[in-house]
PDB file of N, CA and C in Angstrom:
ATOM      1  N   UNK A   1      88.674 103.042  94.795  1.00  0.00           N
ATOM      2  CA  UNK A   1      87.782 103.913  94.086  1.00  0.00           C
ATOM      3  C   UNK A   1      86.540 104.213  94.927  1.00  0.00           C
ATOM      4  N   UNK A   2      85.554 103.203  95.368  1.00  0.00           N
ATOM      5  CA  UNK A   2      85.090 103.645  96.402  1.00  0.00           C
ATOM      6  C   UNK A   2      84.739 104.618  97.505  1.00  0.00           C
ATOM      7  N   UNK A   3      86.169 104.101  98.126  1.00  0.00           N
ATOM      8  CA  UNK A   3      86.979 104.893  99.202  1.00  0.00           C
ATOM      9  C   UNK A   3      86.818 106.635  98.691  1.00  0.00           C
ATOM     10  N   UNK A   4      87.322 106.669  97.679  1.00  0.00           N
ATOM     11  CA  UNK A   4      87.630 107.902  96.911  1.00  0.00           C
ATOM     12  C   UNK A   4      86.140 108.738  96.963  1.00  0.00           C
ATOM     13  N   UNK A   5      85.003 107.841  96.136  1.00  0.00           N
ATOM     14  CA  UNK A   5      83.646 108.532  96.181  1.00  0.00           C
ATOM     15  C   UNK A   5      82.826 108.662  97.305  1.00  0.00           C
ATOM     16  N   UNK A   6      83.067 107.960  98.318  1.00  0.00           N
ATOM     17  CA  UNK A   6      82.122 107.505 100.069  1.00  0.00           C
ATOM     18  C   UNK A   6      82.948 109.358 100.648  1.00  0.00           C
ATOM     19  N   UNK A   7      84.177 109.119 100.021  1.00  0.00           N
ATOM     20  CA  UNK A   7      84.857 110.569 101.329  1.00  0.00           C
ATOM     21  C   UNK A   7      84.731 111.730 100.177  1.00  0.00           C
ATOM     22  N   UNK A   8      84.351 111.854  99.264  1.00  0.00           N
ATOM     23  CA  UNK A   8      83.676 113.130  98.048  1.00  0.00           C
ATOM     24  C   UNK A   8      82.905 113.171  98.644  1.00  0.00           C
ATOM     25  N   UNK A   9      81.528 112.406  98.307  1.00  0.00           N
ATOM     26  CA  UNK A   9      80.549 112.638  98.898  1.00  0.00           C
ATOM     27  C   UNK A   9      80.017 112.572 100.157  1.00  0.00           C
ATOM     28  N   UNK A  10      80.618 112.218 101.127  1.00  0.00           N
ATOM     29  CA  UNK A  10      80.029 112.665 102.424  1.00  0.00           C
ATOM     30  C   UNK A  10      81.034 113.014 103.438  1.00  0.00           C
ATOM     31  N   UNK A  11      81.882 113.909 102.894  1.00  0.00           N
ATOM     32  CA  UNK A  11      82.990 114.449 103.707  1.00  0.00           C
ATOM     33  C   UNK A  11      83.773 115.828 102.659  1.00  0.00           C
ATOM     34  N   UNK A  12      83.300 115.941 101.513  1.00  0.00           N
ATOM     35  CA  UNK A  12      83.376 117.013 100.409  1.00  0.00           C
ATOM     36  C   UNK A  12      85.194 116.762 100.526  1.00  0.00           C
ATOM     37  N   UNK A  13      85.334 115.272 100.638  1.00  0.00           N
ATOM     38  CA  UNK A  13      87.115 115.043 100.021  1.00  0.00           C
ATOM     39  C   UNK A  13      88.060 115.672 100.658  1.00  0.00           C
ATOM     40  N   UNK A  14      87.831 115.379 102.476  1.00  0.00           N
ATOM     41  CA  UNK A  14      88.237 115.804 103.023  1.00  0.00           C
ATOM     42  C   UNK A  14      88.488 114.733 104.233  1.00  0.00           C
ATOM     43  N   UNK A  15      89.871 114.237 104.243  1.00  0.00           N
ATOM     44  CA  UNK A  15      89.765 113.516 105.327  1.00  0.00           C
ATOM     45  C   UNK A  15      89.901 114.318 106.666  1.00  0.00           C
ATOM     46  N   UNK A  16      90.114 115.465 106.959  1.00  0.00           N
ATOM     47  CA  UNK A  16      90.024 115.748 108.048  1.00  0.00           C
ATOM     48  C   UNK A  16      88.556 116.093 108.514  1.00  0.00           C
ATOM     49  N   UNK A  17      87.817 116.399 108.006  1.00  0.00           N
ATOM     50  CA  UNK A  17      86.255 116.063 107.991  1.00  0.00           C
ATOM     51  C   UNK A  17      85.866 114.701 108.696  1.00  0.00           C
ATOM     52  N   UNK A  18      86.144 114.136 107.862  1.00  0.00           N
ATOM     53  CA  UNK A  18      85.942 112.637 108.411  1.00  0.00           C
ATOM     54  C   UNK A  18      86.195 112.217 109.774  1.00  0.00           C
ATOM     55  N   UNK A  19      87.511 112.523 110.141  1.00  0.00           N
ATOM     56  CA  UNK A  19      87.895 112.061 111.372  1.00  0.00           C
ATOM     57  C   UNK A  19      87.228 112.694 112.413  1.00  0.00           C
ATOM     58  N   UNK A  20      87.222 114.161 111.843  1.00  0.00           N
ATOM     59  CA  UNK A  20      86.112 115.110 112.836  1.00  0.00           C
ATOM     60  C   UNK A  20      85.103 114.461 113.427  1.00  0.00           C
ATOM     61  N   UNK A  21      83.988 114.122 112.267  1.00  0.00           N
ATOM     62  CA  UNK A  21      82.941 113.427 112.503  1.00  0.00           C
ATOM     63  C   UNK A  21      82.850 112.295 113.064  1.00  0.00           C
ATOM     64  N   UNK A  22      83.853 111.856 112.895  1.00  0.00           N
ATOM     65  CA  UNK A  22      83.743 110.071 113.932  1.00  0.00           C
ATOM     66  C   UNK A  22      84.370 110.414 115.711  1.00  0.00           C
ATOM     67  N   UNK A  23      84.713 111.634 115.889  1.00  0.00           N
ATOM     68  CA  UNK A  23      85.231 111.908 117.025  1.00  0.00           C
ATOM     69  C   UNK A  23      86.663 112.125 117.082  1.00  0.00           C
ATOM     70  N   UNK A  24      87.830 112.102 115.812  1.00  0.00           N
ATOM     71  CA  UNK A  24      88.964 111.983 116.081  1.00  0.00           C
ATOM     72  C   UNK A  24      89.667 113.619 115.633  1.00  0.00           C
ATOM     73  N   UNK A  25      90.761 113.731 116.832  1.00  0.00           N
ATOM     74  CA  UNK A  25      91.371 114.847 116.624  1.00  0.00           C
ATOM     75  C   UNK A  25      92.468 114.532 117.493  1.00  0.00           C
ATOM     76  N   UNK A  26      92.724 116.329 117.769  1.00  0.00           N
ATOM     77  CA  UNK A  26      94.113 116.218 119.166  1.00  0.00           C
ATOM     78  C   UNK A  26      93.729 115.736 119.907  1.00  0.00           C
ATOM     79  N   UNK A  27      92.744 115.675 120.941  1.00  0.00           N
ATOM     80  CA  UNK A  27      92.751 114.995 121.741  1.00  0.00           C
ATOM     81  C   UNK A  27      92.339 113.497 121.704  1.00  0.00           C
ATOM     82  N   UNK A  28      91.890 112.959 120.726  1.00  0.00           N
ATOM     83  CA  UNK A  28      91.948 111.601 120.246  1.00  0.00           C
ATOM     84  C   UNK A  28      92.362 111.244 119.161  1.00  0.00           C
ATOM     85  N   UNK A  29      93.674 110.714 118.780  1.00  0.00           N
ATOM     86  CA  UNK A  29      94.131 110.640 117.464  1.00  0.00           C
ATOM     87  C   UNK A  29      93.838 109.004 117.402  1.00  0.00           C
ATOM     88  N   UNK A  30      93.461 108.769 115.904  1.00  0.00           N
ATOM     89  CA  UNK A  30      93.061 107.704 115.086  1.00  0.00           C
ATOM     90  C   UNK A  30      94.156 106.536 115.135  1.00  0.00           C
ATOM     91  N   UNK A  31      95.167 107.478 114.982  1.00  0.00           N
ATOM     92  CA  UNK A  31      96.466 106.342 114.953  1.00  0.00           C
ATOM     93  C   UNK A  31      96.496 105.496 116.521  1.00  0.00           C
ATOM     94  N   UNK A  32      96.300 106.397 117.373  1.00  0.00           N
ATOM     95  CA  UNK A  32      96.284 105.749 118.817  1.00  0.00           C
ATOM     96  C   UNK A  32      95.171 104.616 118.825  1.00  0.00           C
ATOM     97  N   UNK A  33      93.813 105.219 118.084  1.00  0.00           N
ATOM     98  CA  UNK A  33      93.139 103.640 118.020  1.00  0.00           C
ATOM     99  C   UNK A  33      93.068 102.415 117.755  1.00  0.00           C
ATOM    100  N   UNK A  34      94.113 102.955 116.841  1.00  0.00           N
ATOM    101  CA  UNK A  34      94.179 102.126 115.430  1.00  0.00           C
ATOM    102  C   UNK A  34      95.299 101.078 116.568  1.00  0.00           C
ATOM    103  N   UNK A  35      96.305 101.422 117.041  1.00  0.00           N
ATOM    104  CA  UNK A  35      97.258 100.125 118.046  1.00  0.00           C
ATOM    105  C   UNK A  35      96.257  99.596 119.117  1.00  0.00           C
ATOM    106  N   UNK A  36      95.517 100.670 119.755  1.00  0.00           N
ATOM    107  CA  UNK A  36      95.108  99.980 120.898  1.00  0.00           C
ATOM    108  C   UNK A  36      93.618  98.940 120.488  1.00  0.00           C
ATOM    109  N   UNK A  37      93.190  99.023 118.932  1.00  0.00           N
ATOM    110  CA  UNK A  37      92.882  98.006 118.748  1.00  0.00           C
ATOM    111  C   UNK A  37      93.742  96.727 118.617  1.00  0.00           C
ATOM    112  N   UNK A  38      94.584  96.869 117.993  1.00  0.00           N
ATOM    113  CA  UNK A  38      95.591  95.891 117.461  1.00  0.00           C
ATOM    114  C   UNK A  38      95.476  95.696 116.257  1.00  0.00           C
ATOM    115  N   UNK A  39      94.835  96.780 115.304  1.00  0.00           N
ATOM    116  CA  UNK A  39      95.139  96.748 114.212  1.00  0.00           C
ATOM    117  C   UNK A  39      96.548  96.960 113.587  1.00  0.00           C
ATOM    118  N   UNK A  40      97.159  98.164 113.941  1.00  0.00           N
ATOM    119  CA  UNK A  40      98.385  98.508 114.137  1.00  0.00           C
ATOM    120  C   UNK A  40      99.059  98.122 115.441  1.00  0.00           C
ATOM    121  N   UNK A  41     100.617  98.454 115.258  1.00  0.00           N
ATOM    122  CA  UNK A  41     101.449  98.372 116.065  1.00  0.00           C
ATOM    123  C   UNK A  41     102.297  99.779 115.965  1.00  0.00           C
ATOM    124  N   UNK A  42     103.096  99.976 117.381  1.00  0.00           N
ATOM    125  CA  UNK A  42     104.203 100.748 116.697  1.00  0.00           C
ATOM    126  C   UNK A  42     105.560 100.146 116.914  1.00  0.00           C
ATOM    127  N   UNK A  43     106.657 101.145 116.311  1.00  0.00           N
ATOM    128  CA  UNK A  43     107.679 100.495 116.361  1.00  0.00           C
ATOM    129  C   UNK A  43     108.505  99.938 117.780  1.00  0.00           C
ATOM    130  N   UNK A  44     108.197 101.046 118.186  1.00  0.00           N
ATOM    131  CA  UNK A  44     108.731 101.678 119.599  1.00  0.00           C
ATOM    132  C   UNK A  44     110.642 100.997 119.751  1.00  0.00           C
ATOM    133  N   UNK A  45     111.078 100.993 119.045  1.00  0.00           N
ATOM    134  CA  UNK A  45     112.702 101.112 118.821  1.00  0.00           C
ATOM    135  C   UNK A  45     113.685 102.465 119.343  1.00  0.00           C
ATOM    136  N   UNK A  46     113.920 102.498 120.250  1.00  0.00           N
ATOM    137  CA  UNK A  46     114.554 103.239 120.893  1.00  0.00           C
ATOM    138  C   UNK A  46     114.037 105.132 120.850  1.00  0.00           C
ATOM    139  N   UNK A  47     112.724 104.440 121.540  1.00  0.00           N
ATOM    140  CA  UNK A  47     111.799 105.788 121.244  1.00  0.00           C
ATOM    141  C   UNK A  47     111.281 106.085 120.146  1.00  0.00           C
ATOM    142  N   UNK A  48     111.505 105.196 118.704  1.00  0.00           N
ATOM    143  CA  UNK A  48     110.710 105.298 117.634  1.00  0.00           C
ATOM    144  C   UNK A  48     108.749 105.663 117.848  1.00  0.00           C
ATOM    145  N   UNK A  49     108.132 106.136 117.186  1.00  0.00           N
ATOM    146  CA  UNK A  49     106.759 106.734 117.716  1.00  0.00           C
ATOM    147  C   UNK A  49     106.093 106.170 116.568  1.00  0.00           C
ATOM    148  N   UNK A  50     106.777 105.567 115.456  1.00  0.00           N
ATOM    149  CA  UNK A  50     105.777 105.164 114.073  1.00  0.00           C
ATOM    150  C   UNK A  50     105.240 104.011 114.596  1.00  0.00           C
ATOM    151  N   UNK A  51     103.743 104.253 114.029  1.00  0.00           N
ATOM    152  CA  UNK A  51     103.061 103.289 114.019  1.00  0.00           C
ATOM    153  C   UNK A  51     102.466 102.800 112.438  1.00  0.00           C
ATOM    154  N   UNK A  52     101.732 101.523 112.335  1.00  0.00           N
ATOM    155  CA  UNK A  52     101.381 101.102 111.424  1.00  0.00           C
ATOM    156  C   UNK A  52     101.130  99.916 111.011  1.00  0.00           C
ATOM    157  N   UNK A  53     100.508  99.367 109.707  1.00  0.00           N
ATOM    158  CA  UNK A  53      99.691  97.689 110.015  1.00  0.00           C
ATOM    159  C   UNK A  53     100.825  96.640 109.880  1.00  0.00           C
ATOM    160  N   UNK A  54     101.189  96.081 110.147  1.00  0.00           N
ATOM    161  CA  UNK A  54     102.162  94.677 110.206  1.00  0.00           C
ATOM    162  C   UNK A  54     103.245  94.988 108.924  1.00  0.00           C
ATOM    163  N   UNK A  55     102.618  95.046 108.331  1.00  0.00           N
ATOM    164  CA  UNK A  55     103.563  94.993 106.736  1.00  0.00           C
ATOM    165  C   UNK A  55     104.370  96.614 106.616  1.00  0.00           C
ATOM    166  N   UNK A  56     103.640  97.623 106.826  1.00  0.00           N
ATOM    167  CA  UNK A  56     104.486  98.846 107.345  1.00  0.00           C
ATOM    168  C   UNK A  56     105.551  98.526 108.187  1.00  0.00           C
ATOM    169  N   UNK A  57     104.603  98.614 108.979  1.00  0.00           N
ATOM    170  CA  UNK A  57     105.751  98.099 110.705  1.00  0.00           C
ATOM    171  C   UNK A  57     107.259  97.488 109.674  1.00  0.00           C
ATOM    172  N   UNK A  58     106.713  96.114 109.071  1.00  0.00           N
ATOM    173  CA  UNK A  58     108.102  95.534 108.469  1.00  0.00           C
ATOM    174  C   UNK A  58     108.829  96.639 107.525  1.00  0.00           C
ATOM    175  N   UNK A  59     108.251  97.366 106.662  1.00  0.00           N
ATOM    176  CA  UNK A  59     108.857  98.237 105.992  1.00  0.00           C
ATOM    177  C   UNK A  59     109.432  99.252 106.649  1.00  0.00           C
ATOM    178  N   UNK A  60     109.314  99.744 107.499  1.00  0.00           N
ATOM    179  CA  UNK A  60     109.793 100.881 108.231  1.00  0.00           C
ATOM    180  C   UNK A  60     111.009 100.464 109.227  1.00  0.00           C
ATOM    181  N   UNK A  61     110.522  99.230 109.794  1.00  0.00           N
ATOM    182  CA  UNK A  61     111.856  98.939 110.309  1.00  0.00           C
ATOM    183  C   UNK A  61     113.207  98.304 109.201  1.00  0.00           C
ATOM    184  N   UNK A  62     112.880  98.018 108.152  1.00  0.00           N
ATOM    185  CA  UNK A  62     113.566  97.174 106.914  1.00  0.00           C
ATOM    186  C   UNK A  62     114.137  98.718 106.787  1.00  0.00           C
ATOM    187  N   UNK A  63     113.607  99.848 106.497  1.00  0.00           N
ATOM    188  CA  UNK A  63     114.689 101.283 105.632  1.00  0.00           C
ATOM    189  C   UNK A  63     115.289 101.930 107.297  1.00  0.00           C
ATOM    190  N   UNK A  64     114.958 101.784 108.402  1.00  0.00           N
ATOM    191  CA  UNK A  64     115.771 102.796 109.296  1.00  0.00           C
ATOM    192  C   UNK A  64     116.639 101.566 110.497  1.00  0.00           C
ATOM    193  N   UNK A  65     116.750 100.311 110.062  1.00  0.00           N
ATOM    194  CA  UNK A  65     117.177  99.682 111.056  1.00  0.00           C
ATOM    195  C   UNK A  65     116.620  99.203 112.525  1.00  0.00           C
ATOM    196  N   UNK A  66     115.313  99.273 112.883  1.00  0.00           N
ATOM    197  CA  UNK A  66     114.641  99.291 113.836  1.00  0.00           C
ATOM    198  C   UNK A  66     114.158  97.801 113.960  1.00  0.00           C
ATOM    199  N   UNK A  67     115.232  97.067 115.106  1.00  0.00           N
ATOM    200  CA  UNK A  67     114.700  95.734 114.984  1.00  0.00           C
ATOM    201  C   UNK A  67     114.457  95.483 116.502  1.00  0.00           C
TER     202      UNK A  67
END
């Protein structure tokens, strides 16, 4: 809920706003930060490109076979 009112009000409920403002776009995508912190991972399974936090990661490889 929070989440919900912080990006209404200072992004008019727009996450692409947001990312704007912190610096993220094509040429820097969020998701790329997001692994090379080590928050995320990706799958990388035979060229798989999804990324996502630990428990994704497990879900995504659990529905397409990606072990």
């Amino acid at each position: 809920m929070a989440e919900a009112a912080l990006l209404a009000a200072e992004y008019g409920g727009s996450v692409p706003q947001l990312l704007h403002k912190h610096g993220y776009g094509p040429g820097r995508p969020v998701t790329n930060e997001a692994v090379q912190s080590g928050a995320w991972s990706r799958c990388g399974y035979g060229g798989c490109n999804y990324a996502g936090t630990p428990e994704s990661l497990r879900n995504h490889q659990g529905k397409t076979g990606h072990r």
